[in-house]
Protein backbone atom coordinates (compact mmCIF):
# COMPACT_ATOMS: atom_id res chain seq x y z
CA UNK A 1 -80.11 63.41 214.89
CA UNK A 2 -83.77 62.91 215.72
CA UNK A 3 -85.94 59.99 216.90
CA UNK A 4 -89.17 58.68 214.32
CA UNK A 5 -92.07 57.27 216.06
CA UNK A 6 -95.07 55.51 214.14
CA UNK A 7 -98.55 54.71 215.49
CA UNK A 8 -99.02 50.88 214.92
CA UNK A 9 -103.44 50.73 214.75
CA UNK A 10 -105.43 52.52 212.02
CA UNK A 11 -107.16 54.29 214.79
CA UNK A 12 -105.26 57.52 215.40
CA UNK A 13 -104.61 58.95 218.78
CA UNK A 14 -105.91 62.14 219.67
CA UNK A 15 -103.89 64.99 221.68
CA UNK A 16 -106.40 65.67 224.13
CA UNK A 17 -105.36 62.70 225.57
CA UNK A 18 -102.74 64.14 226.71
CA UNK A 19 -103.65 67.43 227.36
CA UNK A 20 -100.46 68.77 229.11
CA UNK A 21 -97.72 68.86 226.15
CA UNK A 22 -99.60 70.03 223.37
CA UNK A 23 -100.80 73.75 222.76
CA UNK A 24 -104.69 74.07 223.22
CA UNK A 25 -105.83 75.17 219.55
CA UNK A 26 -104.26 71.57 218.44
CA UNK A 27 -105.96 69.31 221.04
CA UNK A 28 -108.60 68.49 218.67
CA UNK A 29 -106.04 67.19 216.12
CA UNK A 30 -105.54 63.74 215.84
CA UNK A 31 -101.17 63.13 216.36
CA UNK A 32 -99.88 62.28 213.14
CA UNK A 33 -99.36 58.62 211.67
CA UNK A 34 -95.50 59.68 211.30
CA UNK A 35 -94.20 61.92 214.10
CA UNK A 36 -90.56 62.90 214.75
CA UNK A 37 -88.97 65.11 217.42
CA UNK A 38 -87.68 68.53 215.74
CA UNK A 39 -84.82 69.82 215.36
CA UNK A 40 -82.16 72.22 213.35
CA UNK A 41 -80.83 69.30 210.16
CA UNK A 42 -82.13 66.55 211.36
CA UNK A 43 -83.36 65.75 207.96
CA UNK A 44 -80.37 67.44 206.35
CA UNK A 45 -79.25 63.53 204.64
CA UNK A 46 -81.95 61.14 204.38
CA UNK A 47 -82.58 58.62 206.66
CA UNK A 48 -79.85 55.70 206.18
CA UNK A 49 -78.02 57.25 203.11
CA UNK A 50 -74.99 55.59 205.54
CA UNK A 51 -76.18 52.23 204.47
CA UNK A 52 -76.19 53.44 200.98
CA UNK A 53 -72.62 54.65 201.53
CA UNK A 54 -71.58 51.20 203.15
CA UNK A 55 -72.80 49.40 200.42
CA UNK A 56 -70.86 51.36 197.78
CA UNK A 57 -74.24 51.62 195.56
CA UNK A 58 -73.91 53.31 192.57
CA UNK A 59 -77.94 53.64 192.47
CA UNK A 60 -79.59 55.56 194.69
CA UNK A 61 -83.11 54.50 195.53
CA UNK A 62 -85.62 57.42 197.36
CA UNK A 63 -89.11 56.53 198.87
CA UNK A 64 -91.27 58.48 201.14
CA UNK A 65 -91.46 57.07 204.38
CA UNK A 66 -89.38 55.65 207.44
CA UNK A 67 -91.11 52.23 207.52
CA UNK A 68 -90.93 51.99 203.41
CA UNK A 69 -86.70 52.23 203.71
CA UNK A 70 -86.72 50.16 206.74
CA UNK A 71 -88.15 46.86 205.09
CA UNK A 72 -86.17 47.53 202.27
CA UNK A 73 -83.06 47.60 203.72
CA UNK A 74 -84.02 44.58 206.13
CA UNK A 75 -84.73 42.56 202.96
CA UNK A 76 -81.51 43.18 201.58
CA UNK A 77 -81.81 46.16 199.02
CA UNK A 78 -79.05 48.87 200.21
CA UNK A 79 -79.92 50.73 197.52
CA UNK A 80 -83.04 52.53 199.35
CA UNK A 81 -83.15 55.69 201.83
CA UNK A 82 -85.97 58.25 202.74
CA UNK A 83 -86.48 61.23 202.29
CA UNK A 84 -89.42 61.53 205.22
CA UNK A 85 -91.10 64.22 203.88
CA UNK A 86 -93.26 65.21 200.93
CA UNK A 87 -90.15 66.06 198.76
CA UNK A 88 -86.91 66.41 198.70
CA UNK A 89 -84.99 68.54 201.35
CA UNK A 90 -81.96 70.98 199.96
CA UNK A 91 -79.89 69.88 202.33
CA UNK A 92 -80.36 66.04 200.76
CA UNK A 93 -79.92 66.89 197.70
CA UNK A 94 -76.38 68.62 198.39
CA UNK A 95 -75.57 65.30 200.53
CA UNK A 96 -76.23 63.45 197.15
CA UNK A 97 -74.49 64.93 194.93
CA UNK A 98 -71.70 64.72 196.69
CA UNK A 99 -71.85 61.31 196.81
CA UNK A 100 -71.87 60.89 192.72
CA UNK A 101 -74.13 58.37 192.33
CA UNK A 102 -74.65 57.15 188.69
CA UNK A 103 -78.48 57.78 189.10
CA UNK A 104 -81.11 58.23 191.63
CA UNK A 105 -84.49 56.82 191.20
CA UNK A 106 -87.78 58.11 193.13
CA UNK A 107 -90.45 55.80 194.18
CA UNK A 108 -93.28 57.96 195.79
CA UNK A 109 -96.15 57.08 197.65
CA UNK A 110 -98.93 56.28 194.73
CA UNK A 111 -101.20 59.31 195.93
CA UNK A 112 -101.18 63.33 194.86
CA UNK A 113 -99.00 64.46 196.88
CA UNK A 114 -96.38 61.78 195.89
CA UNK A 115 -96.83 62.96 192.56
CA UNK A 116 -96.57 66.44 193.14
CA UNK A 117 -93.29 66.05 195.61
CA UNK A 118 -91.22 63.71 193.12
CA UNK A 119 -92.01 66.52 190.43
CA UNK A 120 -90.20 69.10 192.75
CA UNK A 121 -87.41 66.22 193.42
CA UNK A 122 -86.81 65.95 189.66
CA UNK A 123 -86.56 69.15 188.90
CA UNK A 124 -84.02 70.23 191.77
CA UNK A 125 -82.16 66.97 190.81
CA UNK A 126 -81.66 67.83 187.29
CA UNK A 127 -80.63 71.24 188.37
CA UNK A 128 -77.86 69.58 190.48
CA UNK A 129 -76.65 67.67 187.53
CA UNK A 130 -78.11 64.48 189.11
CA UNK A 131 -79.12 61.95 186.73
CA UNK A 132 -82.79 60.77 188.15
CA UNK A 133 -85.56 58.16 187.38
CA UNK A 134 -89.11 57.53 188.32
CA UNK A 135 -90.65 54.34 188.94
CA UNK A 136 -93.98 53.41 187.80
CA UNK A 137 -96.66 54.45 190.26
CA UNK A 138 -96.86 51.16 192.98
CA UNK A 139 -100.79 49.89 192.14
CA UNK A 140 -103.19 49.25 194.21
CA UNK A 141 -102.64 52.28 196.26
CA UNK A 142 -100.04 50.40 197.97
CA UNK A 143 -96.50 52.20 199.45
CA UNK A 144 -93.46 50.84 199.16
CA UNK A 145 -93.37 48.60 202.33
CA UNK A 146 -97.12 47.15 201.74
CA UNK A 147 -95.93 46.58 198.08
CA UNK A 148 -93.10 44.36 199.17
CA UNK A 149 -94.71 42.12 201.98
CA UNK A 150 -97.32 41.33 198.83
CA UNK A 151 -97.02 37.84 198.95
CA UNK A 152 -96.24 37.90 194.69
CA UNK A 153 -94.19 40.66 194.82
CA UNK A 154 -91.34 40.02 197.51
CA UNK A 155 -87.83 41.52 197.19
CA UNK A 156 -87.84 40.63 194.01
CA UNK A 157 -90.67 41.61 192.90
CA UNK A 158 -89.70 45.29 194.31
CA UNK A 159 -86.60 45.39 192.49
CA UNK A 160 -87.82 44.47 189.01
CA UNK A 161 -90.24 47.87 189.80
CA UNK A 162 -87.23 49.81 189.93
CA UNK A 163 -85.71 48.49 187.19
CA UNK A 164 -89.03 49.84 185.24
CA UNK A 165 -88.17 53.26 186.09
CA UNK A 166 -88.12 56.06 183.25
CA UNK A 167 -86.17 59.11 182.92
CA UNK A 168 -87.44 62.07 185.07
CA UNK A 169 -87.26 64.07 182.02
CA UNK A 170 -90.34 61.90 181.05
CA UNK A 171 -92.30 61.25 184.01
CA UNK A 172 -92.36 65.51 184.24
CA UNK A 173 -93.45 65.52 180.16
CA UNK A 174 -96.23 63.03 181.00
CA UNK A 175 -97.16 65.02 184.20
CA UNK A 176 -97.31 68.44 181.69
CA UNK A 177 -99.42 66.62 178.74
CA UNK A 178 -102.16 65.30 181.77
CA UNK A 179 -105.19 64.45 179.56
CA UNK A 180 -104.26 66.84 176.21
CA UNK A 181 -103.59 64.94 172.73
CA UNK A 182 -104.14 65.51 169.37
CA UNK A 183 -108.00 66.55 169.52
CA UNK A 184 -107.91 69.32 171.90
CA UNK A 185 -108.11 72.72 170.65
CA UNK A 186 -105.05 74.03 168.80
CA UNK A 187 -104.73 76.67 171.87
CA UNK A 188 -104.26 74.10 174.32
CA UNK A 189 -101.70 72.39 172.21
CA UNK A 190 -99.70 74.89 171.65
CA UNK A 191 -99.67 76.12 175.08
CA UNK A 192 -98.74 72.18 176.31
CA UNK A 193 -96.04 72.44 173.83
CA UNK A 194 -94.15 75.90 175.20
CA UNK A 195 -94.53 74.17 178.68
CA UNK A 196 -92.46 70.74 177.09
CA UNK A 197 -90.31 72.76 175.08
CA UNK A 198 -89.23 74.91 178.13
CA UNK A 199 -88.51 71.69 180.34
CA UNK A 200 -86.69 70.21 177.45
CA UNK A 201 -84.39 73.23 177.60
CA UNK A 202 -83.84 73.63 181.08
CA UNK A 203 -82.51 70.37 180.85
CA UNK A 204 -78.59 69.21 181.94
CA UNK A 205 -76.51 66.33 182.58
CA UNK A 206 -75.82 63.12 181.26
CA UNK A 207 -78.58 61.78 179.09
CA UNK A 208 -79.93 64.94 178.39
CA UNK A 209 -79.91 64.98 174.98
CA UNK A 210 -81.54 61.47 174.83
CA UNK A 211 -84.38 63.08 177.43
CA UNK A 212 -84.61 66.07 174.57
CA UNK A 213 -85.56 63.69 171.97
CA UNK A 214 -87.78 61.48 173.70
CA UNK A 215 -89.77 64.83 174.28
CA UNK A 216 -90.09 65.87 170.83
CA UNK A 217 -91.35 62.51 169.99
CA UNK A 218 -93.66 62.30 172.96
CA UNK A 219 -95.01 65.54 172.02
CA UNK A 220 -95.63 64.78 168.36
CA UNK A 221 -96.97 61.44 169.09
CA UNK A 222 -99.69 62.87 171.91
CA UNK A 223 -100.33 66.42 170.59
CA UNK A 224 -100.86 65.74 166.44
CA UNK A 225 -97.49 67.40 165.91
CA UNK A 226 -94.71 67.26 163.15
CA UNK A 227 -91.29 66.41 164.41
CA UNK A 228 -88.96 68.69 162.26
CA UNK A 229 -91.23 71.73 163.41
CA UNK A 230 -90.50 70.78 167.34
CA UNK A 231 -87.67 70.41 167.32
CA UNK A 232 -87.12 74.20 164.95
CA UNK A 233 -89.39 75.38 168.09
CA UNK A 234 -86.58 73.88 170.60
């Protein structure tokens, strides 16, 4: 167990403030938003996957941050727990699959390293056997709880996001194309390509075949490519 703390104002506190706890190289480092007490597996399920097992969900809804699960759960969606962290801990993932959900879907924080730590996610959930979706980056710059108090958006408004989730399989495609398509150099392309074609492989599960063919039409579609010569390459 551990206790989360979060700093209400915009306006950070600074540890040398409080200059006796804190080592002296980090008293010029503002305390973190976010700040929990340490400890050996405190994160080793995420915070209220019990709610998630109380509610007998089939679904299994990740987001980032303490506050972002919090609202959601006190608005009635018992689908959601956090991961409070920048990915994906082992330990969570081995608490999830022992749960057998039908499918989990990840709804980062819309910034880099969001992006980068629900890559890691997919991949270690696909390698678990985990079927796993992404939703569609939250606009605005907006998390997950700042996305739901949105006067238009509500609840409701939040779940209908989730149900616009894609396969992980394709969110990790996207993520490999970036900006490349049909007019870039035939180099590029074909380097793109080995990089799709060795995701498509590594991948297991239910719906894996469906994510396999997705790819080779993504890839022909956005690289200038014929099908039947993809999919020889897979």
């Amino acid at each position: 167990l551990t206790l989360y703390g979060r700093w209400p104002r915009a306006v950070l506190p600074f540890r040398k403030d409080s200059p006796g706890i804190w080592k002296e190289e980090d008293l010029e480092k503002p305390i973190p938003k976010t700040y929990a007490l340490p400890g050996g597996g405190s994160k080793s399920d995420p915070l209220y996957f019990d709610r998630v097992r109380r509610s007998r969900a089939r679904e299994v809804v990740l987001v980032e941050g303490v506050i972002d699960a919090a609202l959601a759960q006190q608005f009635g969606d018992t689908r959601v727990c956090a991961y409070v962290a920048g990915t994906l801990a082992g330990k969570q993932i081995e608490v999830i699959e022992r749960y057998k959900p039908e499918s989990v879907t990840l709804c980062p924080d819309p910034d880099q390293g969001g992006d980068n730590g629900v890559e890691s996610a997919c991949r270690r959930l696909n390698a678990a056997g985990i079927r796993s979706y992404v939703a569609p980056r939250l606009p605005d710059g907006k998390d997950p709880d700042e996305f739901i108090l949105t006067a238009e958006v509500g609840i409701d408004g939040w779940r209908a996001h989730i149900e616009n989730a894609q396969p992980a399989a394709l969110f990790r495609a996207e993520q490999i194309l970036g900006g490349v398509g049909a007019d870039a150099p035939a180099k590029r392309r074909e380097t793109v390509l080995r990089k799709l074609l060795d995701l498509a492989a590594e991948l297991a599960g239910d719906g894996s075949e469906l994510d396999r063919a997705a790819i080779v039409d993504l890839a022909a579609q956005r690289l200038g490519m014929q099908k039947p010569q993809i999919r020889a390459e897979l």
